[in-house]
N, C-alpha and C. Protein backbone atom coordinates (compact mmCIF):
# COMPACT_ATOMS: atom_id res chain seq x y z
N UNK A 1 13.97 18.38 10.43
CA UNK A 1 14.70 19.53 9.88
C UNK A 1 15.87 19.12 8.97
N UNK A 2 16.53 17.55 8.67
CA UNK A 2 17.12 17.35 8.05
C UNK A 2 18.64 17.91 8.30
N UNK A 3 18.67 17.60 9.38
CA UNK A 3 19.77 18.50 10.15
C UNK A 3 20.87 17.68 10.24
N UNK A 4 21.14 16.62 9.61
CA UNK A 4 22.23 15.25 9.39
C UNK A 4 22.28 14.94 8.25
N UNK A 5 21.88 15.98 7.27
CA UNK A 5 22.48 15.61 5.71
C UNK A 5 23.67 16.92 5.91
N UNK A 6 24.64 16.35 5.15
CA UNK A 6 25.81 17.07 4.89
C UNK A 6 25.73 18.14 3.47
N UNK A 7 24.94 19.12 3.46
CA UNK A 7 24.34 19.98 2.53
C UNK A 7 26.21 20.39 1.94
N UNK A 8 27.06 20.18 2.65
CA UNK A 8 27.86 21.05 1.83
C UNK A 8 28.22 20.07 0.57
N UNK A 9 28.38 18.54 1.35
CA UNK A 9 28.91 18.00 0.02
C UNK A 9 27.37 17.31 -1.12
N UNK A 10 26.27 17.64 -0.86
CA UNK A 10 25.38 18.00 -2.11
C UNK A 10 25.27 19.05 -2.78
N UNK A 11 26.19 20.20 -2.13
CA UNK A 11 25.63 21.57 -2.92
C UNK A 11 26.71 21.35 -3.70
N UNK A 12 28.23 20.89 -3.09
CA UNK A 12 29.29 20.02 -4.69
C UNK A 12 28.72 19.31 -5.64
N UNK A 13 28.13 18.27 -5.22
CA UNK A 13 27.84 17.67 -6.28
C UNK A 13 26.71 18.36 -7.25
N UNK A 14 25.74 18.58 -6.76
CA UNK A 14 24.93 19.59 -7.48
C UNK A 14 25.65 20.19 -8.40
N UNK A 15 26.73 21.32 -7.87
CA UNK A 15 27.06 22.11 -8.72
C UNK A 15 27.96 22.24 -9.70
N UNK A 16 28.27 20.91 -10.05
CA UNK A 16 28.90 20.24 -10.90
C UNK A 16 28.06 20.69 -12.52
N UNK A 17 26.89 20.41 -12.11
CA UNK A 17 25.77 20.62 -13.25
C UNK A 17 25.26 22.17 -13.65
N UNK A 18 26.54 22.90 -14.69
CA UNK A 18 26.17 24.04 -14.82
C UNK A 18 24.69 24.76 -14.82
N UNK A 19 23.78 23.61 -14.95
CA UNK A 19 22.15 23.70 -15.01
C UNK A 19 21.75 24.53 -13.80
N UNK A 20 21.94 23.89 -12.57
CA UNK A 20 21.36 23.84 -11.36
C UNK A 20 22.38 25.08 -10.77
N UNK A 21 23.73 24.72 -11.04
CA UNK A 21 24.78 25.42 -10.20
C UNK A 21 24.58 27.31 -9.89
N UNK A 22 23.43 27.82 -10.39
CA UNK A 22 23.64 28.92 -10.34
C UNK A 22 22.79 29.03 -8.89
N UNK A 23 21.85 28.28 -8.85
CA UNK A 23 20.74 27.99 -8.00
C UNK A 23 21.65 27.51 -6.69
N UNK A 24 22.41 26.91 -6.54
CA UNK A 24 23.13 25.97 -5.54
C UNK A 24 24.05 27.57 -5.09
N UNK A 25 24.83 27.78 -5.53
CA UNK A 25 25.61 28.94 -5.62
C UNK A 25 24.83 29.61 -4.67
N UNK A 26 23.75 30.38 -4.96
CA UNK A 26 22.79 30.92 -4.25
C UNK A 26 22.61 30.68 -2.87
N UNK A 27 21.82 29.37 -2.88
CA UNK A 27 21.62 28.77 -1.64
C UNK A 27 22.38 27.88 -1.25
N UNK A 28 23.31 27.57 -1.13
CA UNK A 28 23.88 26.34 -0.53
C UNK A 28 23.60 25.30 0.40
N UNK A 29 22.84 25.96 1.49
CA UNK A 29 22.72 25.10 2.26
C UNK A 29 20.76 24.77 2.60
N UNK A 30 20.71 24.53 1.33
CA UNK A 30 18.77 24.02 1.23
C UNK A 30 19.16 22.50 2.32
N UNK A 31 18.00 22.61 2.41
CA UNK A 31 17.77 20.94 3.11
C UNK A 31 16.46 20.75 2.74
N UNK A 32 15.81 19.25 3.29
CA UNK A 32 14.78 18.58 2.94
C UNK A 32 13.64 19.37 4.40
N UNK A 33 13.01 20.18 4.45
CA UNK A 33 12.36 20.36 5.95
C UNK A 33 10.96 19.94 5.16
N UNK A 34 10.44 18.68 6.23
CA UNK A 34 9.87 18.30 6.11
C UNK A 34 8.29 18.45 7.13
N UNK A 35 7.78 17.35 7.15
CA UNK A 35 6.40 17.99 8.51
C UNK A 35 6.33 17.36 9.92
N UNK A 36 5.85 17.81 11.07
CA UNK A 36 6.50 17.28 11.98
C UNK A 36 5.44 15.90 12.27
N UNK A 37 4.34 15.93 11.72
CA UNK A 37 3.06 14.72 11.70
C UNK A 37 3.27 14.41 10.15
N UNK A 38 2.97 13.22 9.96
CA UNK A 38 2.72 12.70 8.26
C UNK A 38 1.32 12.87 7.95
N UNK A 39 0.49 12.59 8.89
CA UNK A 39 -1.28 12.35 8.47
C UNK A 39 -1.13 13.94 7.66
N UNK A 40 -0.63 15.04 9.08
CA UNK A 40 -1.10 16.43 8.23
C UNK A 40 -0.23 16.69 7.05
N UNK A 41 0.83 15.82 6.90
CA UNK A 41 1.51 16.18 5.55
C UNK A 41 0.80 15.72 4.40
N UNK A 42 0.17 14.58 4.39
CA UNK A 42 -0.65 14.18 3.54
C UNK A 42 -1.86 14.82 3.23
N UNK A 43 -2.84 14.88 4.66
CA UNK A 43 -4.01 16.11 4.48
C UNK A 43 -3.86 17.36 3.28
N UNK A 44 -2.32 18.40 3.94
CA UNK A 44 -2.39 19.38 3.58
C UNK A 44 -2.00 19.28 2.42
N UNK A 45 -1.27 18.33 1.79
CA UNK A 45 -0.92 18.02 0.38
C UNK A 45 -2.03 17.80 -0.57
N UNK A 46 -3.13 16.67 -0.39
CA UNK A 46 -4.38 17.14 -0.82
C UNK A 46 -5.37 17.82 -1.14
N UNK A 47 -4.97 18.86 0.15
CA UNK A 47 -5.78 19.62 -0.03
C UNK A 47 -5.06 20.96 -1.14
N UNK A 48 -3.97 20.80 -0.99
CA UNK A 48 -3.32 22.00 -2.03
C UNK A 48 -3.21 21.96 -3.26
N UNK A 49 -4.00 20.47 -3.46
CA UNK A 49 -3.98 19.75 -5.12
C UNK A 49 -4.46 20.83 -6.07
N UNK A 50 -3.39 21.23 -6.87
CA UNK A 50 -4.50 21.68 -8.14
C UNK A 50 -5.03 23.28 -7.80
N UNK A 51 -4.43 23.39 -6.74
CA UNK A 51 -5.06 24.95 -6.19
C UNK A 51 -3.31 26.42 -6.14
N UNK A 52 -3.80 27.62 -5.33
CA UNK A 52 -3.10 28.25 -4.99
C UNK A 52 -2.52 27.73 -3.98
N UNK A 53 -1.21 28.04 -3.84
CA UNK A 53 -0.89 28.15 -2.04
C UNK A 53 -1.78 28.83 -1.05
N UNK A 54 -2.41 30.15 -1.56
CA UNK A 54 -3.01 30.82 -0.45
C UNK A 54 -4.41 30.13 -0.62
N UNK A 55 -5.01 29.80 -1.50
CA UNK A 55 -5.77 28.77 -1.48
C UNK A 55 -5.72 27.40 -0.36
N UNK A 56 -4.83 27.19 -0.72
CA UNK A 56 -4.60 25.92 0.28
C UNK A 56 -4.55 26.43 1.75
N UNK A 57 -3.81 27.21 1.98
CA UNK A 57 -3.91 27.59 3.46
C UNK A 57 -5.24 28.17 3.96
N UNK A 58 -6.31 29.01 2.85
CA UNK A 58 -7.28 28.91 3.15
C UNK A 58 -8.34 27.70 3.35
N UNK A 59 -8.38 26.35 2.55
CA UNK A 59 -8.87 25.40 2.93
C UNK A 59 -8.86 24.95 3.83
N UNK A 60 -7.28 24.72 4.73
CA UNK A 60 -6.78 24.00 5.87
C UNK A 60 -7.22 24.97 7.33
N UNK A 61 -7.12 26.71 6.94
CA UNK A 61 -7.71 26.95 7.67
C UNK A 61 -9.11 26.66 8.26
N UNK A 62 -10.45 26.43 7.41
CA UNK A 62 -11.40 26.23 7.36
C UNK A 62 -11.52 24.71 7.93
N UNK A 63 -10.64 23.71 7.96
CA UNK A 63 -10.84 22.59 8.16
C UNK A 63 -10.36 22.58 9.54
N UNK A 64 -9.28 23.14 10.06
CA UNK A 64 -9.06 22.94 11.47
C UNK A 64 -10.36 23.82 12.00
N UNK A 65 -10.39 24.97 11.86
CA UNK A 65 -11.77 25.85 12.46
C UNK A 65 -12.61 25.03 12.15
N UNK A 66 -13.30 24.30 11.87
CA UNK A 66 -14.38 23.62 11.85
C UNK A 66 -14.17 22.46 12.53
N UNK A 67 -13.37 21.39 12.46
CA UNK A 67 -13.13 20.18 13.14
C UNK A 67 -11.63 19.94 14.01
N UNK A 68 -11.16 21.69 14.02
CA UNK A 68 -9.65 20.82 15.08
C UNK A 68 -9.95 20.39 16.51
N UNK A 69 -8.96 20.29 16.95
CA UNK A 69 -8.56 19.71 18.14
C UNK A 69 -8.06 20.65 19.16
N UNK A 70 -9.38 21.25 19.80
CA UNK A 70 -8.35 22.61 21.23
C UNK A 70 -7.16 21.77 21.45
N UNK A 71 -6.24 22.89 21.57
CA UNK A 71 -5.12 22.92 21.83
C UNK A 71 -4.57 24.00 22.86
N UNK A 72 -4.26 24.30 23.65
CA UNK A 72 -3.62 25.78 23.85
C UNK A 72 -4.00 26.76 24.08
N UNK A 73 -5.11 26.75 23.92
CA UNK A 73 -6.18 28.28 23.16
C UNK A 73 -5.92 28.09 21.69
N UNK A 74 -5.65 27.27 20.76
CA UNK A 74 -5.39 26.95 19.47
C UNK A 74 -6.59 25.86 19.14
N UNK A 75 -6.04 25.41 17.79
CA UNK A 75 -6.66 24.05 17.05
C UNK A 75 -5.70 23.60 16.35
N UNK A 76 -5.72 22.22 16.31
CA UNK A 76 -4.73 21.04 15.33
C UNK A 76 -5.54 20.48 14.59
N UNK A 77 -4.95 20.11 14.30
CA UNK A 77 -5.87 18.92 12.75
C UNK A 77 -7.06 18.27 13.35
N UNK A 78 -7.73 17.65 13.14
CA UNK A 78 -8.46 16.48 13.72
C UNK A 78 -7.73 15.18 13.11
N UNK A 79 -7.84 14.67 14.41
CA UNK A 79 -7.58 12.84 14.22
C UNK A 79 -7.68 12.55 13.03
N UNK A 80 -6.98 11.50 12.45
CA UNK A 80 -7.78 10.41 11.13
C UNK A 80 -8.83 10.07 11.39
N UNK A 81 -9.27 9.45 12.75
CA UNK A 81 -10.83 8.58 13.10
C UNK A 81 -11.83 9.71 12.99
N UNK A 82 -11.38 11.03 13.37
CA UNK A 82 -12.54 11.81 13.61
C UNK A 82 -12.79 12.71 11.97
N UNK A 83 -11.86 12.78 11.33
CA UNK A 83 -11.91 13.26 9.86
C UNK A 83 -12.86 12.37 8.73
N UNK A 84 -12.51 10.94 9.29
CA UNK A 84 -13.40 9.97 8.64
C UNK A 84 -14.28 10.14 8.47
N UNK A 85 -14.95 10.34 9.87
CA UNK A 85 -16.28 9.93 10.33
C UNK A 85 -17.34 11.69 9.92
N UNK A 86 -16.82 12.34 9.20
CA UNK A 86 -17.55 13.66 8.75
C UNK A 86 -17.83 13.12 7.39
N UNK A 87 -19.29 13.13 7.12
CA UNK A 87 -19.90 12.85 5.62
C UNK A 87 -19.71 14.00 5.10
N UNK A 88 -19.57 13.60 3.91
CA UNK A 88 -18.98 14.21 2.61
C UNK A 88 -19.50 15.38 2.67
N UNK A 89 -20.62 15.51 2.28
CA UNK A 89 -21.51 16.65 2.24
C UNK A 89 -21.18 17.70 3.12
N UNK A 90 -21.43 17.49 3.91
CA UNK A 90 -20.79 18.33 5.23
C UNK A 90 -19.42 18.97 5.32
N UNK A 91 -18.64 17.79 5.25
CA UNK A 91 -16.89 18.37 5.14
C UNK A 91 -17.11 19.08 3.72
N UNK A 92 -17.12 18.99 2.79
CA UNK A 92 -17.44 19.78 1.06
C UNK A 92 -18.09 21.02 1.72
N UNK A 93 -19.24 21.00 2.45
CA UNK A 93 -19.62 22.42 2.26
C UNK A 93 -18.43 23.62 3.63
N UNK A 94 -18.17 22.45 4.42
CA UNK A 94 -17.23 23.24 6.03
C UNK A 94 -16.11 23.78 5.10
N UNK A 95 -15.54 22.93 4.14
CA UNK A 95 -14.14 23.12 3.55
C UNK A 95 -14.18 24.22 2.07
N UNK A 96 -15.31 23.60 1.88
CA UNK A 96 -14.85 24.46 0.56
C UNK A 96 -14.19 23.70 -0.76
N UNK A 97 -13.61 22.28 -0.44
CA UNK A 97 -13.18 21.54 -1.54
C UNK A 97 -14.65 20.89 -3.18
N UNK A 98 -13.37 20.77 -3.84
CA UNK A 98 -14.60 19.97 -4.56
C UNK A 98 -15.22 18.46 -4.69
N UNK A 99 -16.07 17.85 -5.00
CA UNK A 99 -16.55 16.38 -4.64
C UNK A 99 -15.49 15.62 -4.56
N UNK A 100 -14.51 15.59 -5.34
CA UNK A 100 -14.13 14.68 -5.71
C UNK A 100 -12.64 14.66 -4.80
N UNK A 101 -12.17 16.40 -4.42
CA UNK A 101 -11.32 16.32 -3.14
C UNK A 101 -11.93 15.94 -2.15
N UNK A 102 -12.61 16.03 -1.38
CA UNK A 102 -13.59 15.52 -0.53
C UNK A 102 -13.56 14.16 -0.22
N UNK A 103 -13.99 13.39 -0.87
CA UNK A 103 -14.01 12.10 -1.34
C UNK A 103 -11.86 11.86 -0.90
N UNK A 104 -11.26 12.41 -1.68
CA UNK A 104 -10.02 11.80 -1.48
C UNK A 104 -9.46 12.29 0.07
N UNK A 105 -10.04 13.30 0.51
CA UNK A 105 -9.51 13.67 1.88
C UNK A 105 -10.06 12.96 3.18
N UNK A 106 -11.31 12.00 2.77
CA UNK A 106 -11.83 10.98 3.71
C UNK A 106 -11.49 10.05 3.27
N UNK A 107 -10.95 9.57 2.46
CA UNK A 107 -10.65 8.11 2.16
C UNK A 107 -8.83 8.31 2.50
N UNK A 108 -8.32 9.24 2.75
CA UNK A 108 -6.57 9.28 3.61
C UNK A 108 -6.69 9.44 4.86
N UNK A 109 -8.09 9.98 5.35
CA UNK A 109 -8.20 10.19 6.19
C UNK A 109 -8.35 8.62 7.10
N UNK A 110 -9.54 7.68 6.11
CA UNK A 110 -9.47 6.31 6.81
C UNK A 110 -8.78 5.44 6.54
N UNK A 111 -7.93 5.08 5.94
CA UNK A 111 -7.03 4.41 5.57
C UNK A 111 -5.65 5.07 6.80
N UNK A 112 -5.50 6.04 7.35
CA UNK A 112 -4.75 6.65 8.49
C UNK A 112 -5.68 5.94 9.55
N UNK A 113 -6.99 6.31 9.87
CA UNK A 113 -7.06 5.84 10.61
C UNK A 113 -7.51 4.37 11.04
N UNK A 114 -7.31 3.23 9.93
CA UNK A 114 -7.00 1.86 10.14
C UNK A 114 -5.29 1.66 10.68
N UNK A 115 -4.68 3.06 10.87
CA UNK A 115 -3.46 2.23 11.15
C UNK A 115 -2.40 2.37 10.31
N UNK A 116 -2.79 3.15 8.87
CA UNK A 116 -1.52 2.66 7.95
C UNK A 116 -0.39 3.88 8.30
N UNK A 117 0.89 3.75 7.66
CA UNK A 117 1.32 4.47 7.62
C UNK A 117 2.82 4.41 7.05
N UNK A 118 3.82 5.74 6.78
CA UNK A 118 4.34 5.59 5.50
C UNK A 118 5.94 5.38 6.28
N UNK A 119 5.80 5.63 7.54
CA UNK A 119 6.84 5.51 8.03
C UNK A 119 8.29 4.39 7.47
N UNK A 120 7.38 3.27 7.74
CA UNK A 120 8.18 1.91 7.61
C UNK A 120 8.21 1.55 6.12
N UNK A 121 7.76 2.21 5.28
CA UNK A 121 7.75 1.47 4.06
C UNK A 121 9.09 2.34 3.08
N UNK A 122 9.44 1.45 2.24
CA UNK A 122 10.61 2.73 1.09
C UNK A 122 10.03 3.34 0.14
N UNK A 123 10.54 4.08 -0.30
CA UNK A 123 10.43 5.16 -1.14
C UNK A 123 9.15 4.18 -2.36
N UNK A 124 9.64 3.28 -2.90
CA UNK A 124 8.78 2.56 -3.78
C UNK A 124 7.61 1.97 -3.22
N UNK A 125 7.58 1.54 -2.22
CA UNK A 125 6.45 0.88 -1.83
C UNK A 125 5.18 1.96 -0.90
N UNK A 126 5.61 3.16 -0.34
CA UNK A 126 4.94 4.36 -0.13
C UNK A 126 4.04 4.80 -1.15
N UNK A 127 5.00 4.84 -2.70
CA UNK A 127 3.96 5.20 -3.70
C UNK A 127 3.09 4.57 -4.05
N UNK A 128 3.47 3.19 -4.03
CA UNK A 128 2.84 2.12 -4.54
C UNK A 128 1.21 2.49 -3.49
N UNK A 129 1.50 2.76 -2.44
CA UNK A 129 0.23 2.74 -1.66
C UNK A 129 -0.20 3.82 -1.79
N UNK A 130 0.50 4.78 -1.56
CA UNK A 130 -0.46 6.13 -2.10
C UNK A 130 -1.40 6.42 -3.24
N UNK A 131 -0.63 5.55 -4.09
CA UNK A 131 -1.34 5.81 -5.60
C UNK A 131 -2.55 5.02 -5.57
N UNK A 132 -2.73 3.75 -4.99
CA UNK A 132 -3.96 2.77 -4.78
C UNK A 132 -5.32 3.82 -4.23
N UNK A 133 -4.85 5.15 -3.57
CA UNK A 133 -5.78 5.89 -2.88
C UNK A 133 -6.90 6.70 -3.97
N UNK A 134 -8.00 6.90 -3.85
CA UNK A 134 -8.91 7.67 -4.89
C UNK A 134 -8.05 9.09 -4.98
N UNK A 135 -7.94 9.52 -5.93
CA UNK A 135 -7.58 10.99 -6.68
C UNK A 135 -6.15 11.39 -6.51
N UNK A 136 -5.14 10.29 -5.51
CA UNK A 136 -4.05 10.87 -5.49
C UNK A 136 -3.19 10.28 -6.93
N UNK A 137 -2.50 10.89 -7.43
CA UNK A 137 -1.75 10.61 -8.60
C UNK A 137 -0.29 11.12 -8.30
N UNK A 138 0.80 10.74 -9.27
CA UNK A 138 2.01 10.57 -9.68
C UNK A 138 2.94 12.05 -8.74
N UNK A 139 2.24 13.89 -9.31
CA UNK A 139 2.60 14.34 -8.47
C UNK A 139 2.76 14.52 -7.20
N UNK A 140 1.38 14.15 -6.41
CA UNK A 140 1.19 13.80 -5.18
C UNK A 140 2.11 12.76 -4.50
N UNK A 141 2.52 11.92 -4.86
CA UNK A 141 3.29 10.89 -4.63
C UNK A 141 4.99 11.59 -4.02
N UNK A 142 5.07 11.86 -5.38
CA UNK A 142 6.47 12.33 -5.32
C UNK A 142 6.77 13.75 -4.78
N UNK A 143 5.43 14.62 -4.25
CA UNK A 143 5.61 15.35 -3.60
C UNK A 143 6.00 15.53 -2.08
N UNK A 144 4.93 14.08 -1.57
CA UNK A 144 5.05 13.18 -0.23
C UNK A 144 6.52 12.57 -0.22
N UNK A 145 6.86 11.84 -0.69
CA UNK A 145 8.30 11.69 -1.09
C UNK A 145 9.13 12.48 -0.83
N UNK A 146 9.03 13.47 -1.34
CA UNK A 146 10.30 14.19 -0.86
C UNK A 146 9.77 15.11 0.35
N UNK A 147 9.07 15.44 0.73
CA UNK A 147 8.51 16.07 2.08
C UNK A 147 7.92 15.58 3.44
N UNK A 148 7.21 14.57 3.20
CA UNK A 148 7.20 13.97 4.01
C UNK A 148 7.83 12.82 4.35
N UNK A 149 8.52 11.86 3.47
CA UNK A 149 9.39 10.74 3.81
C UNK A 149 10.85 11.47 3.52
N UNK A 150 11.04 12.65 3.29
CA UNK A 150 12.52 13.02 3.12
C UNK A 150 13.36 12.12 2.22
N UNK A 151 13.08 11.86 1.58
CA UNK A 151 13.87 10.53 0.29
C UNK A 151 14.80 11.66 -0.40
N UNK A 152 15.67 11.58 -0.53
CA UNK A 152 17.25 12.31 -1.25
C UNK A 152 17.15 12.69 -2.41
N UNK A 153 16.35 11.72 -3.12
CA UNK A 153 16.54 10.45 -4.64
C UNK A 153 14.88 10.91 -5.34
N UNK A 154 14.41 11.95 -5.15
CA UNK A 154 13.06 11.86 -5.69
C UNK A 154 12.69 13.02 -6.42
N UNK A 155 12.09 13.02 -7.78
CA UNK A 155 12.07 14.48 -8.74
C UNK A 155 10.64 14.81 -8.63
N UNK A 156 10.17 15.35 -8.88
CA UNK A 156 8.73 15.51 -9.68
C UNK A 156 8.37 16.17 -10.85
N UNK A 157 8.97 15.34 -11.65
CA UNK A 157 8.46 15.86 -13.38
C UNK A 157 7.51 16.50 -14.03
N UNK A 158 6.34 16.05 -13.31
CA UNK A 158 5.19 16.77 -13.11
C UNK A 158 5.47 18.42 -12.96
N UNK A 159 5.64 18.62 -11.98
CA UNK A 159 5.19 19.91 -11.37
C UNK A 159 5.45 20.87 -12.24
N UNK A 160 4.43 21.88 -12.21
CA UNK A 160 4.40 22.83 -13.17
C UNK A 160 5.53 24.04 -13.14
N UNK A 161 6.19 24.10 -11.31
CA UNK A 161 7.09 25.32 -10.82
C UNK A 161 8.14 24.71 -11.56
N UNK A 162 8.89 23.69 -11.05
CA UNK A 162 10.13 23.00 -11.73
C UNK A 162 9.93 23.03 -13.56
N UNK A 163 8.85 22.65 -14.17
CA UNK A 163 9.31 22.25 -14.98
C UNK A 163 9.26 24.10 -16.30
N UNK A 164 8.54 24.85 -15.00
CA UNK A 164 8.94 26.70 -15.84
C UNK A 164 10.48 26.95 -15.83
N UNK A 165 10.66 26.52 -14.75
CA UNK A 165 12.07 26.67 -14.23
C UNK A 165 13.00 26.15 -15.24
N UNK A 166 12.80 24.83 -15.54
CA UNK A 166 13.87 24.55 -16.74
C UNK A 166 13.69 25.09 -18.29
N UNK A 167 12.69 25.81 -18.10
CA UNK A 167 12.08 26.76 -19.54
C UNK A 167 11.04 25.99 -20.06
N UNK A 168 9.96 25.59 -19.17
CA UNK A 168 8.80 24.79 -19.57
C UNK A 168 8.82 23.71 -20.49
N UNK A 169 9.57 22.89 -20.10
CA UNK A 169 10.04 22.02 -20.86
C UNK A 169 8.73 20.89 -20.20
N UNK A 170 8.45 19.78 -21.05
CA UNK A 170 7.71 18.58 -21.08
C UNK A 170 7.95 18.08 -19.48
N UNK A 171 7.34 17.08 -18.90
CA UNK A 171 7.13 15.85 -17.85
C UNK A 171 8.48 15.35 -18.32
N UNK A 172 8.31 14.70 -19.31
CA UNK A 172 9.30 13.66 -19.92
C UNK A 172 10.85 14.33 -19.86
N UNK A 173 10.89 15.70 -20.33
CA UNK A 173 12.25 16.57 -20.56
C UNK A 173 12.72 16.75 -18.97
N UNK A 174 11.66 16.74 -18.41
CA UNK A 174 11.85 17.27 -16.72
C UNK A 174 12.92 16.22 -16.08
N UNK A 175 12.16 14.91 -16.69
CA UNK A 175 12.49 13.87 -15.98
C UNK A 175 14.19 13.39 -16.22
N UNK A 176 14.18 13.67 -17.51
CA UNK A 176 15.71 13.06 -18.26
C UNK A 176 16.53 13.91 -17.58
N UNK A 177 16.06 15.16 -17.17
CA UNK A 177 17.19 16.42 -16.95
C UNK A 177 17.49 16.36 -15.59
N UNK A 178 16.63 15.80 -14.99
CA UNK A 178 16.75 15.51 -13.41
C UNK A 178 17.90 14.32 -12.92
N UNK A 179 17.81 13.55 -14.27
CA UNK A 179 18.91 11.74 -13.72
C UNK A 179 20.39 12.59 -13.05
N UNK A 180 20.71 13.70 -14.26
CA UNK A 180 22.02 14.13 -13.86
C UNK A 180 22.20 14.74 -12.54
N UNK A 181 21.40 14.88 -11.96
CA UNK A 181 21.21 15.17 -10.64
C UNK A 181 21.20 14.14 -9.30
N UNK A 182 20.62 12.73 -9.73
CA UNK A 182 21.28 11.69 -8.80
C UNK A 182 22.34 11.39 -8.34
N UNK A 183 22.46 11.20 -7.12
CA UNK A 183 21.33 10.87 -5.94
C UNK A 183 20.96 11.88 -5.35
N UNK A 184 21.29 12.94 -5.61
CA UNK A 184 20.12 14.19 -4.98
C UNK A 184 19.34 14.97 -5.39
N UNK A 185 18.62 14.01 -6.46
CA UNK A 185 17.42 15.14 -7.51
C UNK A 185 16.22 15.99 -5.82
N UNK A 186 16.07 15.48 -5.21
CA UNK A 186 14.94 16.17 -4.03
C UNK A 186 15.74 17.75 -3.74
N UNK A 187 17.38 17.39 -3.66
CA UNK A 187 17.53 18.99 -3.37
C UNK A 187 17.53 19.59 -4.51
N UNK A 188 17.77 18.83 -5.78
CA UNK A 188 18.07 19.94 -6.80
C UNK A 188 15.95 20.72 -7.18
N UNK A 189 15.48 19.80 -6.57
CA UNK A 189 13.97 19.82 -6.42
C UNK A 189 13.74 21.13 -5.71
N UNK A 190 14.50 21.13 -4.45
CA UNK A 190 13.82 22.33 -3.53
C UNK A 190 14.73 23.20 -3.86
N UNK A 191 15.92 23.46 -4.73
CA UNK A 191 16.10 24.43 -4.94
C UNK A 191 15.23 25.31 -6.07
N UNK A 192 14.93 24.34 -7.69
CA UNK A 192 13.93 24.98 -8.11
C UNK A 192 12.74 25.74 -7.21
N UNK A 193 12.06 25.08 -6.72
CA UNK A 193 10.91 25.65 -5.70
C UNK A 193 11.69 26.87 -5.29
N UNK A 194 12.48 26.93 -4.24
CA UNK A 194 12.87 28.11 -3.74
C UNK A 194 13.30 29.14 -4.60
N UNK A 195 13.80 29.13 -5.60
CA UNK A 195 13.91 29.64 -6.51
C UNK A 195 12.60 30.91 -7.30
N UNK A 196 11.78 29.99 -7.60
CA UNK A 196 10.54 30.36 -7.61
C UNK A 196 10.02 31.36 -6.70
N UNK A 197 9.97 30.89 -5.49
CA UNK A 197 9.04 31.26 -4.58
C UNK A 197 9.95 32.64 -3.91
N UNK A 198 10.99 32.92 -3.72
CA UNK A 198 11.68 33.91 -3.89
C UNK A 198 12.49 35.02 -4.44
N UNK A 199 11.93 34.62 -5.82
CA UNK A 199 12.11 35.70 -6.61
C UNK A 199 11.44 37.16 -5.97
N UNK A 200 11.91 38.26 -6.21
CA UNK A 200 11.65 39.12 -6.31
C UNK A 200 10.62 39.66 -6.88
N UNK A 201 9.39 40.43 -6.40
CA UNK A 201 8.22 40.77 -7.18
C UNK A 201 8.61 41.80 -8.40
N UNK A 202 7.88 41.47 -10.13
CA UNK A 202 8.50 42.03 -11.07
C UNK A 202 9.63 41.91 -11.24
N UNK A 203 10.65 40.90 -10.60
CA UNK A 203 11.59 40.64 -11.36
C UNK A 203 11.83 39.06 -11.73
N UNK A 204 12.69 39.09 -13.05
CA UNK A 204 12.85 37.82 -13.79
C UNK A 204 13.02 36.67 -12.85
N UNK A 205 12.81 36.00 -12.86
CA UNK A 205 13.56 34.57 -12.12
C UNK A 205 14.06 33.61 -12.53
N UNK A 206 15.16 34.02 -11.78
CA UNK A 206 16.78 33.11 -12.35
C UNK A 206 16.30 31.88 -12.98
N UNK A 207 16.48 31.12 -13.93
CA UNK A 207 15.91 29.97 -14.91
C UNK A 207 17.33 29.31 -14.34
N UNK A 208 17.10 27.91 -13.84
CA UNK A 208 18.42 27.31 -13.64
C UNK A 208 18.57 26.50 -15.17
């Protein structure tokens, strides 16, 4: 829950940057909430590649109903070992993804279940391994980054929400506009997002 960062003195520094500051103003006290398992932070990150949100929650639904783990009278994820071990074909048609997600959601899936994991590694060397994985790329990375390893220090230039937010500006424009935000580009990160995602239906949203 990120419940030992001192949000008041990032929402200062933040708001130093007339850019962001209207956004900070707002919310003050964002934090990094992250996932309480990494495998499913990674799973569900995959699986939300490139799609809707309600999309995504429909995939993940379909994937625990088909292969979770009773729980409760519930279902959880399935294992890494047991996600592996579902051929492609099968998980593609249970899920609903396309070949080539498929393919990348069993190959995180076994590479988890040899053991790896992102815990112990830093911010640089996490990506470094993530990116070695079939289909995950640059956003994915730095999305894990700041959500699932909670890193302070991490933008995503990429993303299409952030970079409407600064008035659809380039990857590249995203990126330069973010430095002034170190060492806490991740919150000035989730404030864009929140931003977004709480706007008001039919109405404008605040452009930081």
């Amino acid at each position: 829950m990120d419940l030992d960062s001192d949000t008041a003195r990032i929402a200062d520094a933040l708001a130093t940057d007339p850019l962001i500051r209207p956004l900070v103003e707002h919310r003050p006290g964002i934090r990094l909430i992250g996932y309480p398992d990494e495998f499913e932070a990674v799973i569900a990150t995959v699986v939300g590649q490139q799609v809707s949100l309600a999309a995504a929650r429909t995939f993940m639904g379909r994937l625990v109903a088909a292969y979770g783990t009773p729980a409760g009278g519930l279902k959880t994820l399935p294992a890494p070992r047991e996600l592996a071990a579902i051929p492609d074909a099968e998980l593609q048609a249970a899920v609903g993804l396309t070949r080539a997600r498929t393919r990348t959601l069993r190959a995180v899936a076994q590479r988890w279940a040899d053991g790896f994991t992102l815990a112990h590694l830093t911010a640089n060397e996490a990506r470094r391994a993530l990116l070695e994985l079939p289909g995950i790329g640059p956003w994915t990375t730095d999305y894990l980054t700041v959500r699932a390893r909670q890193h302070p220090d991490t933008f995503a230039p990429g993303d299409l929400v952030a970079r409407r937010a600064l008035g659809s500006v380039t990857a590249d424009q995203a990126r330069t506009t973010a430095e002034r935000w170190a060492p806490w580009r991740s919150y000035a990160l989730m404030h864009l997002w929140a931003n977004a995602a709480y706007a008001p239906p039919g109405k404008e949203r605040t452009r930081a």
